[in-house]
Structures are given as structure tokens and as C-alpha cells.
C-alpha atoms as a PDB file:
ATOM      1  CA  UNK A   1     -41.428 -57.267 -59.558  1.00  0.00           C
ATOM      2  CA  UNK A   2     -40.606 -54.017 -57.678  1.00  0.00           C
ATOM      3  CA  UNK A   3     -37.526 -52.219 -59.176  1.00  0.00           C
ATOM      4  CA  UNK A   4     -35.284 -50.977 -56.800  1.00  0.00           C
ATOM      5  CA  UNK A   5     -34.927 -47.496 -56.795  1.00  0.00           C
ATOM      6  CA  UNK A   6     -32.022 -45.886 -58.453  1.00  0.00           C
ATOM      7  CA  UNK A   7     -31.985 -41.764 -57.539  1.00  0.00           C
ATOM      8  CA  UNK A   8     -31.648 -39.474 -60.535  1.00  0.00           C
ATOM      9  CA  UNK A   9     -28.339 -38.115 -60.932  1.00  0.00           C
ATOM     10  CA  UNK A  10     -29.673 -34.738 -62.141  1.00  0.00           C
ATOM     11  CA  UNK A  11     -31.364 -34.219 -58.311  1.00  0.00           C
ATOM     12  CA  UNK A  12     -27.985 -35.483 -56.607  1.00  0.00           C
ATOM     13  CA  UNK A  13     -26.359 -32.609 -54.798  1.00  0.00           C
ATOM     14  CA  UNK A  14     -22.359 -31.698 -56.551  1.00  0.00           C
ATOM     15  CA  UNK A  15     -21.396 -30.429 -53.644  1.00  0.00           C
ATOM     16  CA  UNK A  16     -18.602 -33.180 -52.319  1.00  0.00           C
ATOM     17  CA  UNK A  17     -19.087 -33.958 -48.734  1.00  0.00           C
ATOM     18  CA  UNK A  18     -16.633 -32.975 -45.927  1.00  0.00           C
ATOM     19  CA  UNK A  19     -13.275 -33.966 -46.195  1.00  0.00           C
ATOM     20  CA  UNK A  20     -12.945 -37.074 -42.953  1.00  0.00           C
ATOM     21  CA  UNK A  21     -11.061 -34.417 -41.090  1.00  0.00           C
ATOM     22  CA  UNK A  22     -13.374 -31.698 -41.405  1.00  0.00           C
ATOM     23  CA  UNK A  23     -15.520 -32.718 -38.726  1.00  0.00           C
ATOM     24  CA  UNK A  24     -12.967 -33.933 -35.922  1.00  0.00           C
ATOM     25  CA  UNK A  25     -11.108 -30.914 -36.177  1.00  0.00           C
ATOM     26  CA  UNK A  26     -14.593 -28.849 -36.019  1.00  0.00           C
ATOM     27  CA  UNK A  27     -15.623 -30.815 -33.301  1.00  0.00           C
ATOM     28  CA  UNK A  28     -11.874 -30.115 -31.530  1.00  0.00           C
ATOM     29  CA  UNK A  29     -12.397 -26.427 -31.872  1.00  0.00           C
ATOM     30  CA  UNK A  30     -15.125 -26.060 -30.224  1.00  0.00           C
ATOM     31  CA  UNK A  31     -14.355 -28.233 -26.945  1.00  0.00           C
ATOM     32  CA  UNK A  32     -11.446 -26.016 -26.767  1.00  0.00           C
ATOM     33  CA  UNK A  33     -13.526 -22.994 -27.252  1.00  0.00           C
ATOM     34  CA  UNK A  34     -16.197 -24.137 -24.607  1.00  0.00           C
ATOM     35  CA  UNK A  35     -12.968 -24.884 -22.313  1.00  0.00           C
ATOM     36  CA  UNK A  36     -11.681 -21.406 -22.895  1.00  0.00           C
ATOM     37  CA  UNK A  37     -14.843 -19.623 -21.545  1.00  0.00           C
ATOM     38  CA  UNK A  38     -15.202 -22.265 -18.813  1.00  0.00           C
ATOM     39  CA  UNK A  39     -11.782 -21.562 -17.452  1.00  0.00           C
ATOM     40  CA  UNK A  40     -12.173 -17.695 -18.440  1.00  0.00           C
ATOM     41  CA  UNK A  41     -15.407 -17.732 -16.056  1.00  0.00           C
ATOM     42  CA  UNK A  42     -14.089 -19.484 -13.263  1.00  0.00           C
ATOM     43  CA  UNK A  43     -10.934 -17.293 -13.109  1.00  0.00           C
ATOM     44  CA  UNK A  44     -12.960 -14.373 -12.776  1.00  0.00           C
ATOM     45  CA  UNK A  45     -14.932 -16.012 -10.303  1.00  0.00           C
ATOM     46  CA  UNK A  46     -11.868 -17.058  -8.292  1.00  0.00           C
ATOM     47  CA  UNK A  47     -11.182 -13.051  -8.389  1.00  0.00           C
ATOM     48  CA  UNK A  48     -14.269 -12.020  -7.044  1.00  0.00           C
ATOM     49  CA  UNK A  49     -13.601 -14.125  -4.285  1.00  0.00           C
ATOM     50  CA  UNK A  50     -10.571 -12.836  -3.549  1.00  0.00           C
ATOM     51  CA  UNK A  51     -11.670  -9.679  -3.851  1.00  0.00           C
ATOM     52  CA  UNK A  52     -14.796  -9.981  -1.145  1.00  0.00           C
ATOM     53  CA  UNK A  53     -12.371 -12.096   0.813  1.00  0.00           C
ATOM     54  CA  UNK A  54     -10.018  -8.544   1.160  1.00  0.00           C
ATOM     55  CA  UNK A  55     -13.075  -6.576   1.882  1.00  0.00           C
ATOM     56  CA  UNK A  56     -13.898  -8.583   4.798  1.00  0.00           C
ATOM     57  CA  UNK A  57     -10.224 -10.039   6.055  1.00  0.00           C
ATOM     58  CA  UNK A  58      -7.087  -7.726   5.935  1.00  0.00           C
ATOM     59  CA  UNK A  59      -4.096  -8.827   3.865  1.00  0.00           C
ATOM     60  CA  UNK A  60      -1.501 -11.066   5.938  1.00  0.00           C
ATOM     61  CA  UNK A  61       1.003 -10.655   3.517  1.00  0.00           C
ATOM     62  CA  UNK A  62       1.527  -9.941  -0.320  1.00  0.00           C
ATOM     63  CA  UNK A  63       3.530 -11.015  -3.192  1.00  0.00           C
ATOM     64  CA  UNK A  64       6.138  -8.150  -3.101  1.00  0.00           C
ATOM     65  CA  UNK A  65       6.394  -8.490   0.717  1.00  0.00           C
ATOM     66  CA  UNK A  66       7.596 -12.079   0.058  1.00  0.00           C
ATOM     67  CA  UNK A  67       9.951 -11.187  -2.618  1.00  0.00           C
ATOM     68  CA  UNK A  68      11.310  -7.814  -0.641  1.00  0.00           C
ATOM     69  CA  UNK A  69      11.843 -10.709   2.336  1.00  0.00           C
ATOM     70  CA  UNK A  70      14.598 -12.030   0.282  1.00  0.00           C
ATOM     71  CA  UNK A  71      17.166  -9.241  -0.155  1.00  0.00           C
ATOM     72  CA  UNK A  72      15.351  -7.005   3.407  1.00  0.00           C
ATOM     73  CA  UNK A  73      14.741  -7.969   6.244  1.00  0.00           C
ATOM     74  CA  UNK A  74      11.132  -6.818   6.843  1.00  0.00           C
ATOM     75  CA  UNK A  75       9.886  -4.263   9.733  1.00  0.00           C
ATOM     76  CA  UNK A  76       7.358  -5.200  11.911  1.00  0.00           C
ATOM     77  CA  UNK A  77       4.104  -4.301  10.238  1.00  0.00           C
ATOM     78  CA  UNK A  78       1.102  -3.912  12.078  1.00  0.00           C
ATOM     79  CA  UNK A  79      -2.481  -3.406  10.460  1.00  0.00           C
ATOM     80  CA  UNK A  80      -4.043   0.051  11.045  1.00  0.00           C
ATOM     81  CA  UNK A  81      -7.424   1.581  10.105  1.00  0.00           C
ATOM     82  CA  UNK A  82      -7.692   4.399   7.761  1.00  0.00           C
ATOM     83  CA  UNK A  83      -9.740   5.847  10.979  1.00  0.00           C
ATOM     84  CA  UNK A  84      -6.023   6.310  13.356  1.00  0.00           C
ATOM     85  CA  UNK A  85      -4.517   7.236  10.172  1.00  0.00           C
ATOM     86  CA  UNK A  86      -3.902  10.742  10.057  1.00  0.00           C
ATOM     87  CA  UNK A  87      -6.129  12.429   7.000  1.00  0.00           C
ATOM     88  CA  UNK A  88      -3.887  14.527   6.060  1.00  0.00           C
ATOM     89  CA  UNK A  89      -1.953  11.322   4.643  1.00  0.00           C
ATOM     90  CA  UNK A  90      -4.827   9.717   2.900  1.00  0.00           C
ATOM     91  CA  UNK A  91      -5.174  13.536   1.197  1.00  0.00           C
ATOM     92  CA  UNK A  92      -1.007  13.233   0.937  1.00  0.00           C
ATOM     93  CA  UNK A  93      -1.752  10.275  -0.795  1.00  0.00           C
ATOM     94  CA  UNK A  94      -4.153  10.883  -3.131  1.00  0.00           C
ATOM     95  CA  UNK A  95      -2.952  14.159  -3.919  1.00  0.00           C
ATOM     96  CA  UNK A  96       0.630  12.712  -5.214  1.00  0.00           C
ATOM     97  CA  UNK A  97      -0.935   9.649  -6.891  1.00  0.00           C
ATOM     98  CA  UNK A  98      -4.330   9.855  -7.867  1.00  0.00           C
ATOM     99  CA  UNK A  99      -5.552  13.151  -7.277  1.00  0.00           C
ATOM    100  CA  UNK A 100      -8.783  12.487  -9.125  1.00  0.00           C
ATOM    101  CA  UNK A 101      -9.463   8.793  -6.758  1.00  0.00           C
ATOM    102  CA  UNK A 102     -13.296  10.146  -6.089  1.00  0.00           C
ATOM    103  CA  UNK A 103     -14.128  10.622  -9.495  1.00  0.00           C
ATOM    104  CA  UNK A 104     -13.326   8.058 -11.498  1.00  0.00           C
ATOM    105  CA  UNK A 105     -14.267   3.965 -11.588  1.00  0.00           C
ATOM    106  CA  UNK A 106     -11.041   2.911 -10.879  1.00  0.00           C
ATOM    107  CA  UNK A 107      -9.583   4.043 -14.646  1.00  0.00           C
ATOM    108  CA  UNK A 108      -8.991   7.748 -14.649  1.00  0.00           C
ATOM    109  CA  UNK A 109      -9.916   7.808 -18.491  1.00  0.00           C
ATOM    110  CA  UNK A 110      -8.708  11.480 -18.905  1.00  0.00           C
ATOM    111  CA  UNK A 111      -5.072  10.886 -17.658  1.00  0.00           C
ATOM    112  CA  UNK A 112      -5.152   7.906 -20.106  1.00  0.00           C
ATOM    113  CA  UNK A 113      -6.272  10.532 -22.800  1.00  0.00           C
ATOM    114  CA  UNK A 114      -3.363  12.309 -21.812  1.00  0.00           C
ATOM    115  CA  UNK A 115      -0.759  10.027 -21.746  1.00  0.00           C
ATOM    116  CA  UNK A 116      -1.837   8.778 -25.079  1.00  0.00           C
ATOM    117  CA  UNK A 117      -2.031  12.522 -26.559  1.00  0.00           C
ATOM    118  CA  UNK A 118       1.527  12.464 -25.089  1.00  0.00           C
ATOM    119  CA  UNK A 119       2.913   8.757 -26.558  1.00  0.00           C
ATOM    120  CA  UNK A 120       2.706   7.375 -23.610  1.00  0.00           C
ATOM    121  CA  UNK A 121       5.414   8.691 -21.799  1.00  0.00           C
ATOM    122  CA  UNK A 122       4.385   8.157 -18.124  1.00  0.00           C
ATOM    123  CA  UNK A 123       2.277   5.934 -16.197  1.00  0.00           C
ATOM    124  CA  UNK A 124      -1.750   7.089 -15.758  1.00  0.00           C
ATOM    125  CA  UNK A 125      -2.521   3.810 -12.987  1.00  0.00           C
ATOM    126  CA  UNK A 126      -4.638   4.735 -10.218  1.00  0.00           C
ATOM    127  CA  UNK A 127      -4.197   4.144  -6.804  1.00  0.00           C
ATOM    128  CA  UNK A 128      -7.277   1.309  -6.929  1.00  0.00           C
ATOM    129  CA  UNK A 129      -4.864   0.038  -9.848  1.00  0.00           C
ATOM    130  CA  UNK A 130      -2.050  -0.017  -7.950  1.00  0.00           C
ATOM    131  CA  UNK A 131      -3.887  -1.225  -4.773  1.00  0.00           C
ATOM    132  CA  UNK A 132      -4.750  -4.407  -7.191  1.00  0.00           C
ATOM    133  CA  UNK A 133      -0.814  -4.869  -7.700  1.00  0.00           C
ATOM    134  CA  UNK A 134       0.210  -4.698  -4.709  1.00  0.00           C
ATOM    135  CA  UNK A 135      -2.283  -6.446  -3.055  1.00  0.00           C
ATOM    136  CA  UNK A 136      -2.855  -9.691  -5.074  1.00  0.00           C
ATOM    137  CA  UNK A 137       0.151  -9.410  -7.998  1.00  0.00           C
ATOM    138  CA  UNK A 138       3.491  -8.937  -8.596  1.00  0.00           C
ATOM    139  CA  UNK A 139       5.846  -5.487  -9.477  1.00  0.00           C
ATOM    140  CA  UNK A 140       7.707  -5.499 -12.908  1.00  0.00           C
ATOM    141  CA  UNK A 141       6.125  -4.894 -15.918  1.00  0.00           C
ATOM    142  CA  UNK A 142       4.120  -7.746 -18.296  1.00  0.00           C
ATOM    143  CA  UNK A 143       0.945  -8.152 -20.253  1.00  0.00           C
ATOM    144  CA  UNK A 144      -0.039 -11.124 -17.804  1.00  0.00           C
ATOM    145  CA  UNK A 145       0.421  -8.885 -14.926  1.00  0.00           C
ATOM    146  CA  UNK A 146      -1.737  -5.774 -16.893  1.00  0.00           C
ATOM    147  CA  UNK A 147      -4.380  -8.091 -17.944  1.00  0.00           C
ATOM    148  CA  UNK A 148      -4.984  -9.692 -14.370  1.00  0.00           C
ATOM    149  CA  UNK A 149      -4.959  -5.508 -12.885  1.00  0.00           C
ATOM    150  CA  UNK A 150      -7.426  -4.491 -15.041  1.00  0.00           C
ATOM    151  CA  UNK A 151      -9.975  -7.257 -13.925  1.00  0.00           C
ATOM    152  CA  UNK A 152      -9.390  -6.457 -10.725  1.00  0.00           C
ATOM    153  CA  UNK A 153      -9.209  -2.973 -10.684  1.00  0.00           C
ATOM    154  CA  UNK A 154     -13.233  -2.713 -11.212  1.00  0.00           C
ATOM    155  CA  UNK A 155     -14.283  -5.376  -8.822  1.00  0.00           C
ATOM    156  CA  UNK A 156     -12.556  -3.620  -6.065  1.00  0.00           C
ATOM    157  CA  UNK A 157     -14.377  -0.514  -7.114  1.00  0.00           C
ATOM    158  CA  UNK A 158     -17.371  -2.701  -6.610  1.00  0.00           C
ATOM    159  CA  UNK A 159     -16.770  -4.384  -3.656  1.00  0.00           C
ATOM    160  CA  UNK A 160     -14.605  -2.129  -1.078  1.00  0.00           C
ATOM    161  CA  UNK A 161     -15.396   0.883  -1.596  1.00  0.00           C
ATOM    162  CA  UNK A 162     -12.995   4.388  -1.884  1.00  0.00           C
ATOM    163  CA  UNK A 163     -12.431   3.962   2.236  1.00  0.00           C
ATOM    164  CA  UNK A 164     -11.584   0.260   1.881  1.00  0.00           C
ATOM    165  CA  UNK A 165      -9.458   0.721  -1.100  1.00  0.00           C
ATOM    166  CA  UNK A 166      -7.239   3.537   0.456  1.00  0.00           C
ATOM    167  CA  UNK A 167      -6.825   1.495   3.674  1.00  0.00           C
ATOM    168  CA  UNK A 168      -5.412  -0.994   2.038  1.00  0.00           C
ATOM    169  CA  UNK A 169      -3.239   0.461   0.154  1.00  0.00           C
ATOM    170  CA  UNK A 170      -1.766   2.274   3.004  1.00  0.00           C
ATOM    171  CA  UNK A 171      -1.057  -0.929   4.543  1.00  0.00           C
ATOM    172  CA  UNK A 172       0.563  -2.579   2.053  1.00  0.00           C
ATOM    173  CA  UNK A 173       2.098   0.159   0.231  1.00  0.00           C
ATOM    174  CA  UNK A 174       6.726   0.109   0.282  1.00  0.00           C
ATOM    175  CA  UNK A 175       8.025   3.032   1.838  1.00  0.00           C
ATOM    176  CA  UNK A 176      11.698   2.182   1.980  1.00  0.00           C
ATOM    177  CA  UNK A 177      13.856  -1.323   2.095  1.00  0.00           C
ATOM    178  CA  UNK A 178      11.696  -3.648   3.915  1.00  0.00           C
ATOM    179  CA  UNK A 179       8.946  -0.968   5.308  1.00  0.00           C
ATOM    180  CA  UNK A 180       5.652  -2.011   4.257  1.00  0.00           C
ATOM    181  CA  UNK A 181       2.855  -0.052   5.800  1.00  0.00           C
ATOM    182  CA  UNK A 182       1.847   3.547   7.304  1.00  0.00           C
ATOM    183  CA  UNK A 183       2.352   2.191  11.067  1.00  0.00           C
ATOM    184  CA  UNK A 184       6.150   0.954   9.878  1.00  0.00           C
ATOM    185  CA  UNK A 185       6.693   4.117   7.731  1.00  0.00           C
ATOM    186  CA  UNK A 186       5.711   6.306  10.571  1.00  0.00           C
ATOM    187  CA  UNK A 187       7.985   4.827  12.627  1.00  0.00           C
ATOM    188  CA  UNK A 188      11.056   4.127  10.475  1.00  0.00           C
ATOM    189  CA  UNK A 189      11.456   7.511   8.832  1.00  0.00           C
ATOM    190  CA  UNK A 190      10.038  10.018  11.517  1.00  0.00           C
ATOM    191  CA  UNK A 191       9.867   7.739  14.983  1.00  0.00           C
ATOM    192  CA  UNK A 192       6.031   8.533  15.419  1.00  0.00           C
ATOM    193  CA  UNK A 193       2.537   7.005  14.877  1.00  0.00           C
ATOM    194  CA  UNK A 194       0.279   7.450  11.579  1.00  0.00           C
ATOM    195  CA  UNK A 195      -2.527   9.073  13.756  1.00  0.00           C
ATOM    196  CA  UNK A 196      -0.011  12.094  14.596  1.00  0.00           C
ATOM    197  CA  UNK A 197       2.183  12.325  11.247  1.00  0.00           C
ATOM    198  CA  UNK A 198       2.232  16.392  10.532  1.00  0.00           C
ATOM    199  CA  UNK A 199       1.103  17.931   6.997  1.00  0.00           C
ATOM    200  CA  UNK A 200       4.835  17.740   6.412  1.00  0.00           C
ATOM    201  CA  UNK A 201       5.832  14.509   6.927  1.00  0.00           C
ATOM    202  CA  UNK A 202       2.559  13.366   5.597  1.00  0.00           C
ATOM    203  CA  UNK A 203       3.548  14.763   2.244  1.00  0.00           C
ATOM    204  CA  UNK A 204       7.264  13.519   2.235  1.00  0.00           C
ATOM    205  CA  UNK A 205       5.943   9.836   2.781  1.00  0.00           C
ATOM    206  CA  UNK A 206       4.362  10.341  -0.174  1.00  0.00           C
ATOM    207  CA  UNK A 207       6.452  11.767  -2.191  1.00  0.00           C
ATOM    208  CA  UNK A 208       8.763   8.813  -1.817  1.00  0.00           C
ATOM    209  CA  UNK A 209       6.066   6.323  -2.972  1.00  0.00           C
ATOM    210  CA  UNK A 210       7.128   6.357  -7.375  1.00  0.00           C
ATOM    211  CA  UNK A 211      10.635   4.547  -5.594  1.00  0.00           C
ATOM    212  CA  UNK A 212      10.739   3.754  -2.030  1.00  0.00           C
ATOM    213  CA  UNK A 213      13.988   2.180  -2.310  1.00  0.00           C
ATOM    214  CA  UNK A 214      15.761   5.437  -3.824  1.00  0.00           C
ATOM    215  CA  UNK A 215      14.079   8.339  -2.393  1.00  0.00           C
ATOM    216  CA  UNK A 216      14.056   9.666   1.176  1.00  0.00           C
ATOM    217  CA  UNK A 217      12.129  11.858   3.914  1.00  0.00           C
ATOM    218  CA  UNK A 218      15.448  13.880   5.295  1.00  0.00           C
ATOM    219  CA  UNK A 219      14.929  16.474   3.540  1.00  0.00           C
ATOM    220  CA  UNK A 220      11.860  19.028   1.352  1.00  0.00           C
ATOM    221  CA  UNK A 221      11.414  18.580  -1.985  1.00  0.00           C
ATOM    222  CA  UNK A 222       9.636  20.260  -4.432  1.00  0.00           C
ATOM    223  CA  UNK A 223       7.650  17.398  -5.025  1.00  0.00           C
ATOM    224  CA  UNK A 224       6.835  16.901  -1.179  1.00  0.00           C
ATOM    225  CA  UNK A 225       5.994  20.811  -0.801  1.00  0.00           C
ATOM    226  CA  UNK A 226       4.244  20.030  -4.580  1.00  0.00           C
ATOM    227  CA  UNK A 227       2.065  17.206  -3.110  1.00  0.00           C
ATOM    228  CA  UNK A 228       1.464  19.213   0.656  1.00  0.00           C
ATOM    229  CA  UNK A 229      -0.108  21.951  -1.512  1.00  0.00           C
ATOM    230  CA  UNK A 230      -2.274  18.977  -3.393  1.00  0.00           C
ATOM    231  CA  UNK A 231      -3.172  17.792  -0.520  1.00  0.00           C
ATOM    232  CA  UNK A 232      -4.707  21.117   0.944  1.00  0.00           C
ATOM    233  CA  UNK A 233      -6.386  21.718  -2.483  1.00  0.00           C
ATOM    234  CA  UNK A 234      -8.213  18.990  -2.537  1.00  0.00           C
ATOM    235  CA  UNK A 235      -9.703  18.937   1.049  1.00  0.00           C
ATOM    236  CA  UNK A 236     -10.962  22.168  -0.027  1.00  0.00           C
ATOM    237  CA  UNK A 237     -12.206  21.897  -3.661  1.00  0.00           C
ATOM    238  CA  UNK A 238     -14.294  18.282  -2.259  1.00  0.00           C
ATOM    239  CA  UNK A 239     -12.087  15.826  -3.790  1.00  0.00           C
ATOM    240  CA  UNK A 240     -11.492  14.161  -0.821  1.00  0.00           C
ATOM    241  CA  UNK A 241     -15.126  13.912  -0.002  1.00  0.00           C
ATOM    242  CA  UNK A 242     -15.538  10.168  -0.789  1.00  0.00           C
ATOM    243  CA  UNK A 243     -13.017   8.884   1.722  1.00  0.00           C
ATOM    244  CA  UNK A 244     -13.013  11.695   4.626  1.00  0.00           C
ATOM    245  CA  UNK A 245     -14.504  10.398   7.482  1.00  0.00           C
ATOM    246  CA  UNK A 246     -17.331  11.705   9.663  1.00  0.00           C
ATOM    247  CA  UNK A 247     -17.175  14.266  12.285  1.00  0.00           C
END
């Protein structure tokens, strides 16, 4: 008669199996986990989107346009190319913001060095950061608000292009109470058109830029005579190079 077979208890394993929760709980953590890089990837894919949708379409509105809408009443804004903008504004710009734009990624890593050497004392966002903010986000200060920047600072860099990303931000940039734009700035604060704003007024628009609600063009400032200086440097030491155009 065949004996049934008994398994020696010397070759049975001590270790006790899982405890009945072990493997739910397992299983649990990594559908969430799988979730979290789904929804991670398709967030970043929804960026990209919006990001090539901006490179081909111009922005209707924004997010601080809205908001300004509640306590403003908002000047008529009308899109215009960074080609019948004057340059000396883009160079205004850059010079007063982000006077390094056409060397850097989007990041300028050695003004971060700096403001970390310093305790971080003052801002060190670019104008393709900023462009980011004011194009797709919100103004205030938040992680949330950081976190989403700094995804789609780089993309932009990708996508647009220095010319792209300076146009836009000159059309969507606040330049007093409910002006929004070069074409409404032009017109609010000196009663002209972008393509003929002067090397002066060029530079007090953007000197006004840190707090548009606060500052204002009447009169020189030694930050506006600061940033029409910048502005000349730069055209002449090539910093401008990668968004001056032709001819």
C-alpha cells in the first residue's frame, strides 16, 4: 500500500509566509505608482501641446488678463509681431530682465549661482520663465505654480524659439492697470505705436515691468537710463544676436 507522503520537517522553509495583508497592500502600491507615472506622462504631454499650440496660434487671452478684468477694465489689445516692434524694445527688454536671454536654455544657471551665493535675496527667472507665467499660469507665489514653470520653461525653449518667445511675451506682458501688450503700452503711456517707440521710451516701458501697477513712464529713472545703456551694450557686444532680425 503506497504511503502517503509526509515532507520532512528539517527541509520545510522557517520563514512564516506573508502576513494576508502583505500582498493587497503591495499590490495597492503599485497601481497607485503605475497611476502616478500615467498621469505624470500625460500632463506633460498635455503641456507640449499647449506649448506647440502657442507656437503656431497667438494667445487670446491669459490667466492674469482674466483676473486683472476684475478690478481694470482692460485696454484694447491688439496682437503685434516682434517684426513692427521697435528693436530697441526687445533690446529694452532683455537688457532690464534677462540680459543673458541668448545664452542660456531658458535657466540662467549663473544668476541662480548668484542668488544662492547671496541667500536668495532676489528673483533669477528669465524672461522664457516668466513668458511661461504669464502665458499659461497664474502671478503669486506657490510650489504648484514653480513646479508647472519649470516644465514649461524648457519646452518653450524647444519649441518657439528666442524670436517666438520674446514676441510673446511682449504681448502679454502688464504695463500698467489693465494694459496688457506693447501695442496698448505704446499707446497708453506715450500715445504712439511700438514700431516708432524712441530708445527712451523704449527703456522706461521697461523699467516699469518688476510692478506695472506702481511704477510709471513720466519721468527718467536711473533704472530706465540703467536699462537704455543695457540695451545699447548688448546690441553691440552680440547679445542680442539670437532675436535681431534680418536686414
Amino acid at each position: 500500500m503506497r504511503r502517503r507522503y509526509e515532507p520532512d520537517p528539517e527541509t520545510i522553509d522557517d520563514a512564516a509566509p506573508p502576513p494576508p495583508r502583505a500582498r493587497p497592500l503591495a499590490a495597492l502600491s503599485r497601481f497607485a505608482a503605475r497611476w502616478t507615472v500615467f498621469l505624470a506622462l500625460r500632463g506633460a504631454l498635455l503641456m507640449l501641446v499647449m506649448v506647440i499650440a502657442y507656437k503656431l496660434i497667438n494667445p487670446p487671452t491669459t490667466i492674469t488678463i482674466i483676473d486683472a478684468a476684475r478690478h481694470h477694465a482692460i485696454e484694447p489689445r491688439q496682437w503685434t509681431r516682434l517684426a513692427d516692434i521697435a528693436p530697441v524694445m526687445a533690446r529694452s527688454v532683455v537688457a532690464a530682465e534677462d540680459a543673458n536671454f541668448c545664452r542660456h536654455w531658458g535657466f540662467d544657471m549663473t544668476e541662480i549661482r548668484k542668488v544662492i551665493a547671496q541667500g536668495g535675496a532676489r528673483g533669477a527667472s528669465t524672461l522664457t520663465q516668466q513668458t511661461a507665467k504669464n502665458a499659461y499660469l497664474w502671478q503669486g507665489r506657490s510650489w504648484a505654480r514653480k513646479a508647472l514653470e519649470t516644465l514649461l520653461t524648457p519646452m518653450i525653449e524647444a519649441v518657439w524659439g528666442k524670436r517666438r518667445i520674446l514676441e510673446v511675451y511682449l504681448n502679454v506682458a502688464e504695463f500698467g492697470p489693465g494694459v496688457f501688450g506693447i501695442r496698448a503700452a505704446a499707446r497708453h503711456h506715450f500715445g504712439t505705436t511700438p514700431d516708432r517707440l524712441s530708445a527712451v521710451q523704449a527703456a522706461r516701458l521697461a523699467a516699469i515691468l518688476p510692478n506695472p501697477k506702481a511704477r510709471s513712464t513720466d519721468q527718467p529713472t536711473a533704472r530706465s537710463r540703467s536699462i537704455a545703456d543695457g540695451a545699447a551694450t548688448i546690441a553691440a557686444d552680440g547679445r542680442a544676436a539670437c532675436f535681431a532680425l534680418p536686414g
